[in-house]
C-alpha atoms as a PDB file:
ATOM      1  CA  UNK A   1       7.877  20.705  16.051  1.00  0.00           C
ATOM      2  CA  UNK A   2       6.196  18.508  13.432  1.00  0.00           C
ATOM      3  CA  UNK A   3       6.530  14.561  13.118  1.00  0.00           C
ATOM      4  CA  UNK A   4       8.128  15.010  10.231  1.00  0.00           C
ATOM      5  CA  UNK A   5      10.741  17.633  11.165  1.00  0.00           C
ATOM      6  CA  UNK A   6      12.772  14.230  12.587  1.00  0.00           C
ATOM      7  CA  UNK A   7      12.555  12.824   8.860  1.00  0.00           C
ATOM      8  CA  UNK A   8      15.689  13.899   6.960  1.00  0.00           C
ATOM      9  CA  UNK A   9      15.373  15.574   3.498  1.00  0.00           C
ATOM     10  CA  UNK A  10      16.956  12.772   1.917  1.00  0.00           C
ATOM     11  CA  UNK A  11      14.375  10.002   3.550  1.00  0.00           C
ATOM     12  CA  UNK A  12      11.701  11.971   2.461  1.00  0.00           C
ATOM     13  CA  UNK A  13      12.697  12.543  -1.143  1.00  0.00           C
ATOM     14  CA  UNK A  14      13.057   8.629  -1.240  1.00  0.00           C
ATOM     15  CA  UNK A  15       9.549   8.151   0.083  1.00  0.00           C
ATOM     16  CA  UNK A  16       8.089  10.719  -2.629  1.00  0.00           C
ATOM     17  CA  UNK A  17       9.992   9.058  -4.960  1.00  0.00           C
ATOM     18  CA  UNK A  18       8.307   5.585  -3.878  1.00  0.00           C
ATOM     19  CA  UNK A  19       5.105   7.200  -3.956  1.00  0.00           C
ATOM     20  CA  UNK A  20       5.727   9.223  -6.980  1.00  0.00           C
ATOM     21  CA  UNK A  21       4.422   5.564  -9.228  1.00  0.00           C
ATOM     22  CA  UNK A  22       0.609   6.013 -10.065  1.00  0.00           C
ATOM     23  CA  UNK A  23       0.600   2.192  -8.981  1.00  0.00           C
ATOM     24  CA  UNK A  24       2.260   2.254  -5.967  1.00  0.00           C
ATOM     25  CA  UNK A  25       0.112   5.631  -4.358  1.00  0.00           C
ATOM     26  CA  UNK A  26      -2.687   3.311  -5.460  1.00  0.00           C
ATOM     27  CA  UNK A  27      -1.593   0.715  -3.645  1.00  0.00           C
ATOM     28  CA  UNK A  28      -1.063   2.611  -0.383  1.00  0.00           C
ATOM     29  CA  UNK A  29      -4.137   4.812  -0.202  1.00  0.00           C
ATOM     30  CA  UNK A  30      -6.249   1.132  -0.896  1.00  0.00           C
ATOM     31  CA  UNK A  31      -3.823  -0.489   2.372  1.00  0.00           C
ATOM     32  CA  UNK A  32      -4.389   2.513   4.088  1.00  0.00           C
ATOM     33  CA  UNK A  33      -8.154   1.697   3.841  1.00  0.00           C
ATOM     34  CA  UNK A  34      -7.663  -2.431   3.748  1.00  0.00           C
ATOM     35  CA  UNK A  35      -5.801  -5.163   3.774  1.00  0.00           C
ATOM     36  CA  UNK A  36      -4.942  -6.306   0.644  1.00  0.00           C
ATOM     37  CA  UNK A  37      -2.875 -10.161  -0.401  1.00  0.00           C
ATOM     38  CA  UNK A  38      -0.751  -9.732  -3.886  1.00  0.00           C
ATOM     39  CA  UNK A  39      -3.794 -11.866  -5.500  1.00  0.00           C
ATOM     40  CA  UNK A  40      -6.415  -9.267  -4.756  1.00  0.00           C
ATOM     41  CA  UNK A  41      -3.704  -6.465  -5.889  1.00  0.00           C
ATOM     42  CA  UNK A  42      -3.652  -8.714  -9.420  1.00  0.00           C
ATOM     43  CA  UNK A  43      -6.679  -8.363  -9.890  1.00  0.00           C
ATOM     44  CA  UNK A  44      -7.315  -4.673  -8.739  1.00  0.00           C
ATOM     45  CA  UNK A  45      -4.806  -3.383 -11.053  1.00  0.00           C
ATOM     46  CA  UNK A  46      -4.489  -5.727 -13.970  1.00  0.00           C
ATOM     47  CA  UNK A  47      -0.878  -6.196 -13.670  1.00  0.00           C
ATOM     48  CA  UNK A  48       0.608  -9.388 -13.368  1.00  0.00           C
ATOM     49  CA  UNK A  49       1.728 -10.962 -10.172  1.00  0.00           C
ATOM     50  CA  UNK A  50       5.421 -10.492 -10.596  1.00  0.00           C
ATOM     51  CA  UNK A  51       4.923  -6.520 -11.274  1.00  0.00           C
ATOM     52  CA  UNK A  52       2.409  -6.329  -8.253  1.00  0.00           C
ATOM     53  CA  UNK A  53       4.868  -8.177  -6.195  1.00  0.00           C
ATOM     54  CA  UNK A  54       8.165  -5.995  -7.239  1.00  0.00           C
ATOM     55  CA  UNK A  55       6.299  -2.531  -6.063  1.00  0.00           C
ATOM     56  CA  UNK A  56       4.896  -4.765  -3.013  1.00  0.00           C
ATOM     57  CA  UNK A  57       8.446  -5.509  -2.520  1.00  0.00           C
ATOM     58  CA  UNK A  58       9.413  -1.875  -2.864  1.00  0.00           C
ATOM     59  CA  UNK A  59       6.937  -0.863  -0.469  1.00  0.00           C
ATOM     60  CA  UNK A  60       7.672  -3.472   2.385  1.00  0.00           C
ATOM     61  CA  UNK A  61      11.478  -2.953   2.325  1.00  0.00           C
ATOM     62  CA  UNK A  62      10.744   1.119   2.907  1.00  0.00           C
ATOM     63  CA  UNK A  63       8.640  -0.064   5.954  1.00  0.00           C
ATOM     64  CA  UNK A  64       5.568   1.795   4.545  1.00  0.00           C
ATOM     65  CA  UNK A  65       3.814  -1.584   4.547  1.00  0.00           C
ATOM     66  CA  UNK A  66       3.547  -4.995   6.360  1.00  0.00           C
ATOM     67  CA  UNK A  67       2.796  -8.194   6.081  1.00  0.00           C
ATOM     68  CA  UNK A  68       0.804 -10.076   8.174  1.00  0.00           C
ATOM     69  CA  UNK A  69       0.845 -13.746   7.564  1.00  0.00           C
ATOM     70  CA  UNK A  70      -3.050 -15.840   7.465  1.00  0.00           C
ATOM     71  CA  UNK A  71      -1.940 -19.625   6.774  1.00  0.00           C
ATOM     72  CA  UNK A  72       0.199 -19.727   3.343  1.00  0.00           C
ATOM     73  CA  UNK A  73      -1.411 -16.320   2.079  1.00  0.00           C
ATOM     74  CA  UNK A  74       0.834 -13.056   2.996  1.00  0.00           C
ATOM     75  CA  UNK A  75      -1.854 -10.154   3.416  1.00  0.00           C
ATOM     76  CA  UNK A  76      -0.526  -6.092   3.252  1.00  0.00           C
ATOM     77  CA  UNK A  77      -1.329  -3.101   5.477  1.00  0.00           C
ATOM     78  CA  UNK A  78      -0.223   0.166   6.059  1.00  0.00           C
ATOM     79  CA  UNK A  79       2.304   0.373   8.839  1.00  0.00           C
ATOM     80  CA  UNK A  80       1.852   2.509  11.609  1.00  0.00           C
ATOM     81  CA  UNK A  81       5.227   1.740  13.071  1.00  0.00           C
ATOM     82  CA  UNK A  82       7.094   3.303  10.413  1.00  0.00           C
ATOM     83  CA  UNK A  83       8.583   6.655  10.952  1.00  0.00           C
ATOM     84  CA  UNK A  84       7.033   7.516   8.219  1.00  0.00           C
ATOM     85  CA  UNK A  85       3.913   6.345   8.632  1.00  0.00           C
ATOM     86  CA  UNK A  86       2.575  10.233   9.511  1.00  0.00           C
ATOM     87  CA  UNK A  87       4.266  11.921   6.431  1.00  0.00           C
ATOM     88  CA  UNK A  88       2.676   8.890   4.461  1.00  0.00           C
ATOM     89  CA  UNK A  89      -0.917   9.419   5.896  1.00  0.00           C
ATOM     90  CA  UNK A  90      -0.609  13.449   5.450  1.00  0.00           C
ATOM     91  CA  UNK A  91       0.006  12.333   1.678  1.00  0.00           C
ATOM     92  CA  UNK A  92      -2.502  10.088   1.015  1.00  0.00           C
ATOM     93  CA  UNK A  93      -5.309  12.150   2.882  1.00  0.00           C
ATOM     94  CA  UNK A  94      -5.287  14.397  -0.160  1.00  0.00           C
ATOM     95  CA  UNK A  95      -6.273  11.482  -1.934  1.00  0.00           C
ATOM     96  CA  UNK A  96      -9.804  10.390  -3.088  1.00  0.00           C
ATOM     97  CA  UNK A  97     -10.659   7.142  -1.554  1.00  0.00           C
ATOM     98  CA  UNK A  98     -10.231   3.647  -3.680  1.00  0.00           C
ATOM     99  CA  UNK A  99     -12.579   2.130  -1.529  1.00  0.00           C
ATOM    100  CA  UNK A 100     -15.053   1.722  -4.801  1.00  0.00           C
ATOM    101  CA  UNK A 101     -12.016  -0.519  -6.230  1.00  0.00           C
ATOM    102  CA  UNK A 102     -12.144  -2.550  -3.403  1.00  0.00           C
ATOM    103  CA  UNK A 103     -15.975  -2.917  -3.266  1.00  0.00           C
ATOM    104  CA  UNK A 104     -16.469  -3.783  -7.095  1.00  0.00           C
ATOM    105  CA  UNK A 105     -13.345  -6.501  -6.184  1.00  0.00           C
ATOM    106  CA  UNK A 106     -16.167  -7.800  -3.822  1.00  0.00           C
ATOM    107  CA  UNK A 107     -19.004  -7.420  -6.379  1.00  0.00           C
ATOM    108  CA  UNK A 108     -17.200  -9.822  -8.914  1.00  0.00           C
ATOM    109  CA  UNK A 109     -16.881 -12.410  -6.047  1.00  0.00           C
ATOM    110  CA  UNK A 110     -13.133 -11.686  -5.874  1.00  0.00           C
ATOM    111  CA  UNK A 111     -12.309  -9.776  -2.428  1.00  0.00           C
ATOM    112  CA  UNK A 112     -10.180 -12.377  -0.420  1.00  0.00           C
ATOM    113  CA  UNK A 113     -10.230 -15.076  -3.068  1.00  0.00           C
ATOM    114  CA  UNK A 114      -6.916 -16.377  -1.579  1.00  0.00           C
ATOM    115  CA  UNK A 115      -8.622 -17.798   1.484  1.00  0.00           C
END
């Protein structure tokens, strides 16, 4: 028996379908690897803050994410207490890594500029 044999068809479909947005698989393998606030996402992506917050949204009301709250700044992470959080992982391992997008965030001075 697998982790995900507990995982209906249906649920699963509806997480591919989440992660089936170039953006959003983005988003996941990088919170997989970091935390991440919606300011840091901006700027990572190039998107504005209200279409970085609407597939942040997206992802937090599937449970694939959480927030974790640091004064008035809201900062993202893969969730490990989602039932999906294995099916997610077995996804995103096939992945290359986005840690370069994070570390060129840190090169231009802008990793964390929320704090």
């Amino acid at each position: 028996m697998t982790a995900t044999d507990g995982l209906g068809l249906e649920s699963c479909a509806g997480i591919l379908k989440l992660l089936g947005d170039k953006s959003r698989l983005s988003m996941v393998k990088i919170m997989s690897e970091h935390e991440c606030c919606v300011c840091e996402l901006v700027d990572l992506f190039e998107m504005s803050q209200p279409a970085i917050s609407q597939h942040v949204r997206k992802l937090k009301d599937s449970g694939i994410i959480k927030e974790r709250r640091g004064g008035q700044w809201i900062y993202y992470t893969l969730n490990p207490q989602s039932p999906f959080y294995s099916f997610v992982l077995n996804v995103i391992s096939h992945l290359p890594s986005q840690r370069y997008k994070v570390e060129e965030l840190e090169q231009q001075g802008k990793r964390l500029c929320c704090e």
